[in-house]
Protein backbone atom coordinates (compact mmCIF):
# COMPACT_ATOMS: atom_id res chain seq x y z
CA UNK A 1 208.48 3.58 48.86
CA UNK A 2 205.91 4.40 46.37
CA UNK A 3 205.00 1.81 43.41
CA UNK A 4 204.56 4.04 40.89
CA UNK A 5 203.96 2.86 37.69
CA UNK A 6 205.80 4.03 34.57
CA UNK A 7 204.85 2.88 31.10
CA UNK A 8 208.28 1.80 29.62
CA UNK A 9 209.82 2.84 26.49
CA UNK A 10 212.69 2.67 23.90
CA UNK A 11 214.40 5.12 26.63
CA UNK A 12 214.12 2.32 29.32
CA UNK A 13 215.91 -0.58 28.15
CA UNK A 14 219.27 0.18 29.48
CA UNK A 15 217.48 0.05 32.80
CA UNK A 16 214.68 -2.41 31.99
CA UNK A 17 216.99 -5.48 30.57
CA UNK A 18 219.30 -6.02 33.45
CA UNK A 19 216.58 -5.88 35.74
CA UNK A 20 215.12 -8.93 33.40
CA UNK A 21 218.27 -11.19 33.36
CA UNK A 22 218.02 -10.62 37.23
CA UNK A 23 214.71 -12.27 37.20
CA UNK A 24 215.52 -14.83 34.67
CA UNK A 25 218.89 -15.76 36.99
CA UNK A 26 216.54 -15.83 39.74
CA UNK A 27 214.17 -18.47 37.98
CA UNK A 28 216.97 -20.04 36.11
CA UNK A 29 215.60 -19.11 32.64
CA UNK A 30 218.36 -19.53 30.16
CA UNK A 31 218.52 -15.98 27.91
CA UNK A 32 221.20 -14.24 26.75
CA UNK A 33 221.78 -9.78 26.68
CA UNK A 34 220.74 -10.07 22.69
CA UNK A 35 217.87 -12.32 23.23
CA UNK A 36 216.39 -10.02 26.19
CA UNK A 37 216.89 -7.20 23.60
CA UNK A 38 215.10 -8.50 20.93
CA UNK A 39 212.21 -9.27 23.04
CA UNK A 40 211.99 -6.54 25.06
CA UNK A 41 212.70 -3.73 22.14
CA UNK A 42 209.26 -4.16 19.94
CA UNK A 43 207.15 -4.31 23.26
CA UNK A 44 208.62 -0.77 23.96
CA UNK A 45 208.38 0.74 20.48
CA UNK A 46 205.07 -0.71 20.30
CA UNK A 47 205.61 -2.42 16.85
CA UNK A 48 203.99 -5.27 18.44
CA UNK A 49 200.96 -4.31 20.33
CA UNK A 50 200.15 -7.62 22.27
CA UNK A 51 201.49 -6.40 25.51
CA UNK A 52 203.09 -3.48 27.90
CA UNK A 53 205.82 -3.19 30.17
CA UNK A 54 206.16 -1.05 33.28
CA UNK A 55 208.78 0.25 35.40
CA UNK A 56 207.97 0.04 39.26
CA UNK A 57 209.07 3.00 41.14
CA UNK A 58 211.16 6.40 40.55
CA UNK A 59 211.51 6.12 36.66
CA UNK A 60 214.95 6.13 36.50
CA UNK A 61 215.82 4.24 39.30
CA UNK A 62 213.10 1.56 38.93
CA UNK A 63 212.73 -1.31 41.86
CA UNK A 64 210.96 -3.84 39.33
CA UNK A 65 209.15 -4.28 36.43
CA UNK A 66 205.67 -5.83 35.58
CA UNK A 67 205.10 -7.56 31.59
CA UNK A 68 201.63 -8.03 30.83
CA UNK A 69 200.68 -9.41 27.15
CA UNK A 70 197.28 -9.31 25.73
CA UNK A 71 194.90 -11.77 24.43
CA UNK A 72 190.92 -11.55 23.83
CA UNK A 73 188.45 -13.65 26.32
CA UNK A 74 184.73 -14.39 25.05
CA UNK A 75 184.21 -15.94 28.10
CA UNK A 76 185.34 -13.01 30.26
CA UNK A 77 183.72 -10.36 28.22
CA UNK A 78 187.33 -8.63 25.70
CA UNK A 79 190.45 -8.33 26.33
CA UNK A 80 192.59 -10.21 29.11
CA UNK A 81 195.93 -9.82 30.12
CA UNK A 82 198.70 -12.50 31.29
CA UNK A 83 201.18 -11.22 33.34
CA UNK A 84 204.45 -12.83 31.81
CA UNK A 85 206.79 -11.33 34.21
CA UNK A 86 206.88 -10.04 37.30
CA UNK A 87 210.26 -8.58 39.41
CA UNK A 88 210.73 -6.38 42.33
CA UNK A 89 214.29 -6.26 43.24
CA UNK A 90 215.60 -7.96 46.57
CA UNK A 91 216.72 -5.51 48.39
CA UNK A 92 213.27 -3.39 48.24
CA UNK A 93 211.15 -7.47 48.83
CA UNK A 94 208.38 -7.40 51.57
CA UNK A 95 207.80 -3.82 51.99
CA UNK A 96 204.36 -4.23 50.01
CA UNK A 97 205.39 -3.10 46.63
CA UNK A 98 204.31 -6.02 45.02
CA UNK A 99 201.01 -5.71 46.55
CA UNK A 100 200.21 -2.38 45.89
CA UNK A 101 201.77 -2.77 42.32
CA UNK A 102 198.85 -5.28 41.79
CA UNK A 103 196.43 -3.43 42.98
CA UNK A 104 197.27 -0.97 40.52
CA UNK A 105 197.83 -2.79 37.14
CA UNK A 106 194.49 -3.78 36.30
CA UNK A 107 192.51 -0.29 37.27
CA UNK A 108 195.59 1.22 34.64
CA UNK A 109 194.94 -1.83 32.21
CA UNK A 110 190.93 -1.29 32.27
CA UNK A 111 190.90 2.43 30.26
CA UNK A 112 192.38 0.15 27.81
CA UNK A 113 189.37 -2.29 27.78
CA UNK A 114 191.76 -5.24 29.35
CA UNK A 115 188.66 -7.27 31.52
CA UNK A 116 190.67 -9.50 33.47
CA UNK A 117 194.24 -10.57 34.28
CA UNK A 118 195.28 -13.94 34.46
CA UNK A 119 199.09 -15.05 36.01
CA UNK A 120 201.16 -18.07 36.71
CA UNK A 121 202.69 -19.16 39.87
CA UNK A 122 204.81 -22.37 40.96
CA UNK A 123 202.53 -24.50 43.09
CA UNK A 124 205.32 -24.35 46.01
CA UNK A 125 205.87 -20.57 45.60
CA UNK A 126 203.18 -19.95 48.68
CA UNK A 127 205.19 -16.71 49.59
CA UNK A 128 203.50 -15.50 45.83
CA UNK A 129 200.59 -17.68 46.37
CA UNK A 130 199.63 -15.41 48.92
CA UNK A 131 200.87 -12.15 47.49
CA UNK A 132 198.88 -12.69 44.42
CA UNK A 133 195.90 -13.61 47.17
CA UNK A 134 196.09 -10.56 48.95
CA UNK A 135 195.62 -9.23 45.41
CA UNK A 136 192.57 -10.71 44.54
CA UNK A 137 193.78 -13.28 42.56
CA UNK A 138 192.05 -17.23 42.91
CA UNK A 139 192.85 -20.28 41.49
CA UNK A 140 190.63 -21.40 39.12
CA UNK A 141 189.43 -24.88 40.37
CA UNK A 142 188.30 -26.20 36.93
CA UNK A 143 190.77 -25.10 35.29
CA UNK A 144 195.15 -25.99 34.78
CA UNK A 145 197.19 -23.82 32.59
CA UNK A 146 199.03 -26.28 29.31
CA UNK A 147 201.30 -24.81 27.08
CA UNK A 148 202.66 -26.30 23.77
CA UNK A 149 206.44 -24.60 22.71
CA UNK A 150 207.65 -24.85 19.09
């Protein structure tokens, strides 16, 4: 199965925001239909240009989706991105999609000037800990992601 990458749109959201409340069932984030909606809808009709999403696979019968947002790094040299979510459905899971999507994201991210991609993961998730690995991701030994809500 190919991980093809698809730039999502306005057209996508019917298929796009189910596979999101999947994910946010899966990591018991509370969100309801209309607040999915409202997020998703300006990051597809690009009224707010801080981030992307993609569909993963045949376009319209996507096996996941990637969200990347975008910020600005002095320190590593322009633009970053922070992959915000991340979903590949079950039933497609350890066939390497995930991997190869990876791969792909920040070569398609770089003719955009994005320098670097950053990403969280649970520190008992080692299943991801290694995906994102094999992807060439490292922890940052200096350095703990904090976050501030409200």
């Amino acid at each position: 199965m190919s991980a093809a990458l698809h730039l999502a749109g306005t057209d996508d959201l019917d298929r796009l925001e189910p596979m999101v409340a999947a994910y946010h069932a899966l990591e018991g984030i509370p969100s309801t239909e209309a607040d999915r909606r409202a997020a998703l809808l300006p990051l597809l009709d690009g009224t707010l240009p801080f981030g992307v999403a993609y569909l993963i696979g045949p376009r319209r019968s996507p096996v996941g989706y990637i969200v990347v947002s975008f910020g600005y790094s002095v320190e590593l040299g322009g633009i970053d991105g922070f992959v915000d979510e991340f979903f590949i459905r079950e039933r497609v899971r350890g066939r390497g999609i995930g991997t190869e999507v990876l791969g792909k994201l920040l070569p398609a991210l770089s003719d955009s000037g994005v320098r670097a991609l950053h990403l969280e993961v649970a520190r008992d998730n080692d299943a991801a800990q290694r995906l994102y690995g094999r992807a060439g991701f490292t922890m940052r030994d200096r350095y703990a992601l904090m976050t501030r809500v409200g």
